[in-house]
Protein backbone atom coordinates (compact mmCIF):
# COMPACT_ATOMS: atom_id res chain seq x y z
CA UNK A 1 4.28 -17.36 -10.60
CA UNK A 2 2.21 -14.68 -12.95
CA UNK A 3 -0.81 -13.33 -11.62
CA UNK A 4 -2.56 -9.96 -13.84
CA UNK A 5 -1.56 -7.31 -11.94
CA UNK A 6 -2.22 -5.60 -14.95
CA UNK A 7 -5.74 -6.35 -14.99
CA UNK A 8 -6.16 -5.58 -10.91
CA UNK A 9 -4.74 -2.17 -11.78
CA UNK A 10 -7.57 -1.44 -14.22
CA UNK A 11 -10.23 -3.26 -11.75
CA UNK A 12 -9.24 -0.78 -9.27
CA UNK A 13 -8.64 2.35 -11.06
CA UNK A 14 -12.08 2.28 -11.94
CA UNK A 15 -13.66 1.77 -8.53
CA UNK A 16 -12.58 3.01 -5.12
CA UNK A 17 -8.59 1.81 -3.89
CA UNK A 18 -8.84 0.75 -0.66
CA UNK A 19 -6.68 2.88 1.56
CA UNK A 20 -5.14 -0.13 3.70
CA UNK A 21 -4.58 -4.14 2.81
CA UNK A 22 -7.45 -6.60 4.68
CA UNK A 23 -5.50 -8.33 7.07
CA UNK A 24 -5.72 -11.67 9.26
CA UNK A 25 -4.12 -13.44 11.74
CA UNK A 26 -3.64 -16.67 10.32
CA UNK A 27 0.20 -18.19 9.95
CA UNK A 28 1.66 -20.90 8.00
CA UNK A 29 4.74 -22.73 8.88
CA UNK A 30 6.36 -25.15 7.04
CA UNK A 31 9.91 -27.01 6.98
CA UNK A 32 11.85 -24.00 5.79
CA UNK A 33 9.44 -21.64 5.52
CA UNK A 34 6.35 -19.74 7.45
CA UNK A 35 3.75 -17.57 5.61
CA UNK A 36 2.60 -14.65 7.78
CA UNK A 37 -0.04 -11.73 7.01
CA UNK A 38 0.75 -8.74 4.80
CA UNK A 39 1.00 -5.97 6.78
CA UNK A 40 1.15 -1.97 5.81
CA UNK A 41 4.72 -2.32 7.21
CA UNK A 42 5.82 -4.59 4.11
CA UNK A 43 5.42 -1.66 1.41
CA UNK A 44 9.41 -1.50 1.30
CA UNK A 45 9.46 -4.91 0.83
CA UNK A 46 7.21 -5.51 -1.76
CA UNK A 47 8.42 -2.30 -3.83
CA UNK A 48 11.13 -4.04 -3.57
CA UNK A 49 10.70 -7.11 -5.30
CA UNK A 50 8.11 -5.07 -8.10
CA UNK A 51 10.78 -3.09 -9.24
CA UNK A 52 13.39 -6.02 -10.56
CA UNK A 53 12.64 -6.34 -14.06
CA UNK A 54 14.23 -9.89 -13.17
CA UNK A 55 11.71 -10.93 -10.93
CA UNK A 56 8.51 -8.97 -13.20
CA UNK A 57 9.67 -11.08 -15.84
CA UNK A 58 8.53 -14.23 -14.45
CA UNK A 59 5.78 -13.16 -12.36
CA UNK A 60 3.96 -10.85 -14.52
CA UNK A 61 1.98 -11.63 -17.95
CA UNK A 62 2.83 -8.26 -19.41
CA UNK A 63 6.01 -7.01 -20.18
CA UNK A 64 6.34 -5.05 -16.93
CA UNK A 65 9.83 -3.76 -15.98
CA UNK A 66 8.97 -1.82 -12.47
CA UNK A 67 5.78 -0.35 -10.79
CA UNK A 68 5.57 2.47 -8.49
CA UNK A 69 4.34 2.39 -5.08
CA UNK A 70 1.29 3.64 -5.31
CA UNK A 71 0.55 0.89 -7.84
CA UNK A 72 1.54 -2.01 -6.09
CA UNK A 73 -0.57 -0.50 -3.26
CA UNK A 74 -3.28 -0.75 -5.31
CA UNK A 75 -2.64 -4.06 -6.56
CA UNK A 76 -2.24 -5.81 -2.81
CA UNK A 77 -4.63 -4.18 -1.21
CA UNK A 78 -7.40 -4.49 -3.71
CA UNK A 79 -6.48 -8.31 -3.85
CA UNK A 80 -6.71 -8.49 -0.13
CA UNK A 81 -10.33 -7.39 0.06
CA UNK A 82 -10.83 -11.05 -1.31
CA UNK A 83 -8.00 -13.23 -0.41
CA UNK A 84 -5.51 -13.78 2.41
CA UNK A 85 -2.44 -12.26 1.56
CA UNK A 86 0.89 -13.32 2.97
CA UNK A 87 4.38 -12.69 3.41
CA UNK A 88 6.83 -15.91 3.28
CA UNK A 89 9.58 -15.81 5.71
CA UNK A 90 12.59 -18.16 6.00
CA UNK A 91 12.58 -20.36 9.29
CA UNK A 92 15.99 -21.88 9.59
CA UNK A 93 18.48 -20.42 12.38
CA UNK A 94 21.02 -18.33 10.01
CA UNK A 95 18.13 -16.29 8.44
CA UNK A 96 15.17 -16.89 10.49
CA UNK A 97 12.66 -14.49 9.55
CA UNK A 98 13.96 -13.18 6.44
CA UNK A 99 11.35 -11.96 3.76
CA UNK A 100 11.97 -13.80 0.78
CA UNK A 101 8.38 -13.64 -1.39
CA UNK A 102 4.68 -13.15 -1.21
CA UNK A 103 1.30 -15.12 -2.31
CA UNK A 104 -2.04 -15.63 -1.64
CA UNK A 105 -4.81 -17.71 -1.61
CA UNK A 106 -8.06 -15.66 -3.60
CA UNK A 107 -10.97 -16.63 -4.38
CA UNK A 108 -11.81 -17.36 -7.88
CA UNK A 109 -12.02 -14.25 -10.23
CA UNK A 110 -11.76 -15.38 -13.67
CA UNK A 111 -15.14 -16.21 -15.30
CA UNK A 112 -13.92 -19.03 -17.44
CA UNK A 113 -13.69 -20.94 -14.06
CA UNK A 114 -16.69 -19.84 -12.10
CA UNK A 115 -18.19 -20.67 -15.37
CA UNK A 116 -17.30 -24.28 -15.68
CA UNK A 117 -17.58 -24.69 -12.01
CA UNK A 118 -21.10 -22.96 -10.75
CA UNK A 119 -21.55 -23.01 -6.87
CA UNK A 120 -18.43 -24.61 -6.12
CA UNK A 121 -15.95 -22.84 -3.51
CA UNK A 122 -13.05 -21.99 -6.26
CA UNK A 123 -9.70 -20.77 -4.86
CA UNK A 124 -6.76 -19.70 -6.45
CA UNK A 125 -2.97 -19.51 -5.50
CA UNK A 126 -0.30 -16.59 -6.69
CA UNK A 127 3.14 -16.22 -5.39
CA UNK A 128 6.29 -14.45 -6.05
CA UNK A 129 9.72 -15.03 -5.08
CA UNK A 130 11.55 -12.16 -4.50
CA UNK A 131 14.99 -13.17 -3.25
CA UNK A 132 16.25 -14.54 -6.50
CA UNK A 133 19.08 -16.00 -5.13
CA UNK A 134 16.36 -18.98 -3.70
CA UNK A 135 15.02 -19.23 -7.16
CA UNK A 136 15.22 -23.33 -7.46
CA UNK A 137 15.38 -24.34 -4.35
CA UNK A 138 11.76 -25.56 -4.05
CA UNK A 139 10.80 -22.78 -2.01
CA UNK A 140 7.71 -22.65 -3.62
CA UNK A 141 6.64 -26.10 -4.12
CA UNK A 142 6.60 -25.76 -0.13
CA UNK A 143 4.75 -22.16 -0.36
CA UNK A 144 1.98 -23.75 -2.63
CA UNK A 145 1.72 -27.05 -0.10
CA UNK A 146 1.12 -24.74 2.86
CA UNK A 147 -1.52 -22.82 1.22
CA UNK A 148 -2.94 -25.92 -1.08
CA UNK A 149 -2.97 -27.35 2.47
CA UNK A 150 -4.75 -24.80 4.30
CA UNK A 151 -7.36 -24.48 1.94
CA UNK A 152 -8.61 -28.14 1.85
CA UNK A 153 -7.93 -29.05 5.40
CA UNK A 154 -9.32 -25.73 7.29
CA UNK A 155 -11.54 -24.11 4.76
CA UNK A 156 -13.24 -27.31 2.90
CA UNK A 157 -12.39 -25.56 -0.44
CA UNK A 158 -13.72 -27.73 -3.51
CA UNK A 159 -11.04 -27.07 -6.38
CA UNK A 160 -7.71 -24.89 -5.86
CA UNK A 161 -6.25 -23.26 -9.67
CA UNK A 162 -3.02 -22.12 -10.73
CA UNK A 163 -4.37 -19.66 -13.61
CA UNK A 164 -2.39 -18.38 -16.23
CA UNK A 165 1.04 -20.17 -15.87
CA UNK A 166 3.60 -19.14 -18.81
CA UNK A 167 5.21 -21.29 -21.15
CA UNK A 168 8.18 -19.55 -20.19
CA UNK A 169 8.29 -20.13 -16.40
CA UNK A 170 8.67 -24.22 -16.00
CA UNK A 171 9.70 -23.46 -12.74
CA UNK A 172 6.11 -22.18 -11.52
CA UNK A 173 4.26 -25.26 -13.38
CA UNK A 174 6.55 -27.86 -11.69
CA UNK A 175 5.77 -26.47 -8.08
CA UNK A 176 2.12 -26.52 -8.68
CA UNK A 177 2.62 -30.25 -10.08
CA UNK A 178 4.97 -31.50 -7.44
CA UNK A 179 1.61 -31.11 -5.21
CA UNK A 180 -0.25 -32.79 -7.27
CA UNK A 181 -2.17 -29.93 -9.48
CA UNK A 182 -3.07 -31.42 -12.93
CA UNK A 183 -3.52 -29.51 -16.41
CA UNK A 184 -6.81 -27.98 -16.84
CA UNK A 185 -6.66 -25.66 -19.72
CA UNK A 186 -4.04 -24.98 -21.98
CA UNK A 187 -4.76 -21.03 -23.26
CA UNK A 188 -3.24 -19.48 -26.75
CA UNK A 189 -1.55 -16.18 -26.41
CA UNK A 190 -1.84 -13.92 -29.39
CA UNK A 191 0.78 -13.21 -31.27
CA UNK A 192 2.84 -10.12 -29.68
CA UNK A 193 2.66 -11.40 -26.08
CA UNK A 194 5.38 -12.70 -23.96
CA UNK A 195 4.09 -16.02 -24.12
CA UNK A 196 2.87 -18.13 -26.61
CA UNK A 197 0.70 -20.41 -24.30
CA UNK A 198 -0.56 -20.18 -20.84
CA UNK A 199 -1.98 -22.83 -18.62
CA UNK A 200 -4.67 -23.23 -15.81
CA UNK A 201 -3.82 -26.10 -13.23
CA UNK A 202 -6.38 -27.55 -10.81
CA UNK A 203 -6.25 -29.76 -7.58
CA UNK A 204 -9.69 -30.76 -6.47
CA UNK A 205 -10.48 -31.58 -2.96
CA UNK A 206 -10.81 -35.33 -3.83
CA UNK A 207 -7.86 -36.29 -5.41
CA UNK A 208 -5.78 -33.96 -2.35
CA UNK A 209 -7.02 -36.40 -0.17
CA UNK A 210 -6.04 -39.26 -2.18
CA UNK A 211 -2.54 -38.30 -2.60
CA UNK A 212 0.07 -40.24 -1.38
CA UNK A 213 2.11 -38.51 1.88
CA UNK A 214 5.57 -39.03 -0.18
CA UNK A 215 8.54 -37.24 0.60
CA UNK A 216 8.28 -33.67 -0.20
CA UNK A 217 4.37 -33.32 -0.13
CA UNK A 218 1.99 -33.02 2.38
CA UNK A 219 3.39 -35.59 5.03
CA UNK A 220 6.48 -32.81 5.33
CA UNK A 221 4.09 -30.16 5.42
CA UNK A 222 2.75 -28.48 8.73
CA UNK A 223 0.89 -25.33 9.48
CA UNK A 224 -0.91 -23.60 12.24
CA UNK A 225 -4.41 -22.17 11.94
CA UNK A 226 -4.89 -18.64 13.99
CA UNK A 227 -1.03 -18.35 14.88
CA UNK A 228 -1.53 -14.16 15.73
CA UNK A 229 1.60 -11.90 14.40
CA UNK A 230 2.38 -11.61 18.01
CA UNK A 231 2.35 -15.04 19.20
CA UNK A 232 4.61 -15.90 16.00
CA UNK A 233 7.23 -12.89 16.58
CA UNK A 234 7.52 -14.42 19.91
CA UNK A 235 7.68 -17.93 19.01
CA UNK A 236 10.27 -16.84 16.23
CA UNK A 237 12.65 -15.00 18.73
């Protein structure tokens, strides 16, 4: 599910990289999956998942075949410094604890929102899927209702985006709809880009409320607040 890494590079080649990822101690757990904090210990990991041209394809709005390290460093940690950045881990007993992608939930960067939304508390959600052989499974319909959760529930959050979606990843637009986020702009590309339209979703604290608990949204949905690393390694053992 594309985020600009692209455009984080450049924010943070021209200021100072922060030399280690802002962490937390909040975790996440769902039916089938639990989202825990980004550590410095998950570089292998991530590098990874940044270096299948498969898996760049879909989450990246350039045509980016592999990144290096110390780019992805760069990337994470200067997204961290304003978001809470998280590894998603499989919960069920045959591969509990298995690393399988990575999101987070950021606060609003992109002008054309903060724009058409001044003084409102604007989040945003990104996420990956690195295992591709869970690609379809609705691993990250659940990823976006744990976060989507979070936000409203714990944080009071006004309006949650998915920003910059790709014509050519349905997948990524489904998930975001299957928890109720509704079009909000559909963007152009210009001609020469991967894709020939993007799109911004939005869920606003209001109409989360007044979704139904159906089957598959928030009603199968738990999480829990201030779960430390430790006390979820031991929980998980």
């Amino acid at each position: 599910i594309a985020y600009d890494a692209c455009a984080a590079c450049r924010v943070q080649t021209e200021c100072v990289v922060p030399e280690h990822l802002r962490t937390h101690d909040i975790v996440l757990t769902g039916r089938r999956v639990a989202l825990r904090p980004m550590t410095e210990d998950d570089w292998s990991t991530l590098l990874r998942w940044n270096q299948d041209p498969e898996v760049l394809y879909f989450s990246e709005g350039d045509d980016v075949r592999s990144r290096t390290l110390v780019e992805i460093q760069a990337i994470y940690r200067g997204v961290s410094q304003r978001a809470l950045c998280f590894v998603a881990e499989l919960t069920g007993l045959l591969r509990r604890g298995e690393p399988i992608g990575e999101g987070w939930l950021q606060e609003m960067n992109l002008p054309r929102l903060l724009e058409r939304f001044p003084g409102e508390d604007l989040r945003r959600i990104d996420l990956m899927i690195g295992d591709k052989g869970l690609w379809g499974r609705g691993l990250g319909t659940e990823i976006i209702g744990l976060l989507t959760s979070f936000a409203f529930e714990q944080q009071a959050v006004d309006r949650i985006f998915g920003c910059d979606i790709a014509d050519y990843n349905p997948r990524s637009l489904r998930a975001f709809e299957k928890n109720g986020y509704e079009l909000f702009y559909c963007i152009p590309q210009s001609p020469g880009h991967k894709a020939q339209v993007t799109y911004d979703v939005m869920l606003t604290r209001e109409r989360y409320y007044c979704i139904p608990q159906s089957p598959g949204h928030k009603a199968q949905v738990t999480y829990d607040v201030m779960l430390t690393r430790e006390r979820y390694l031991r929980r998980a053992r």
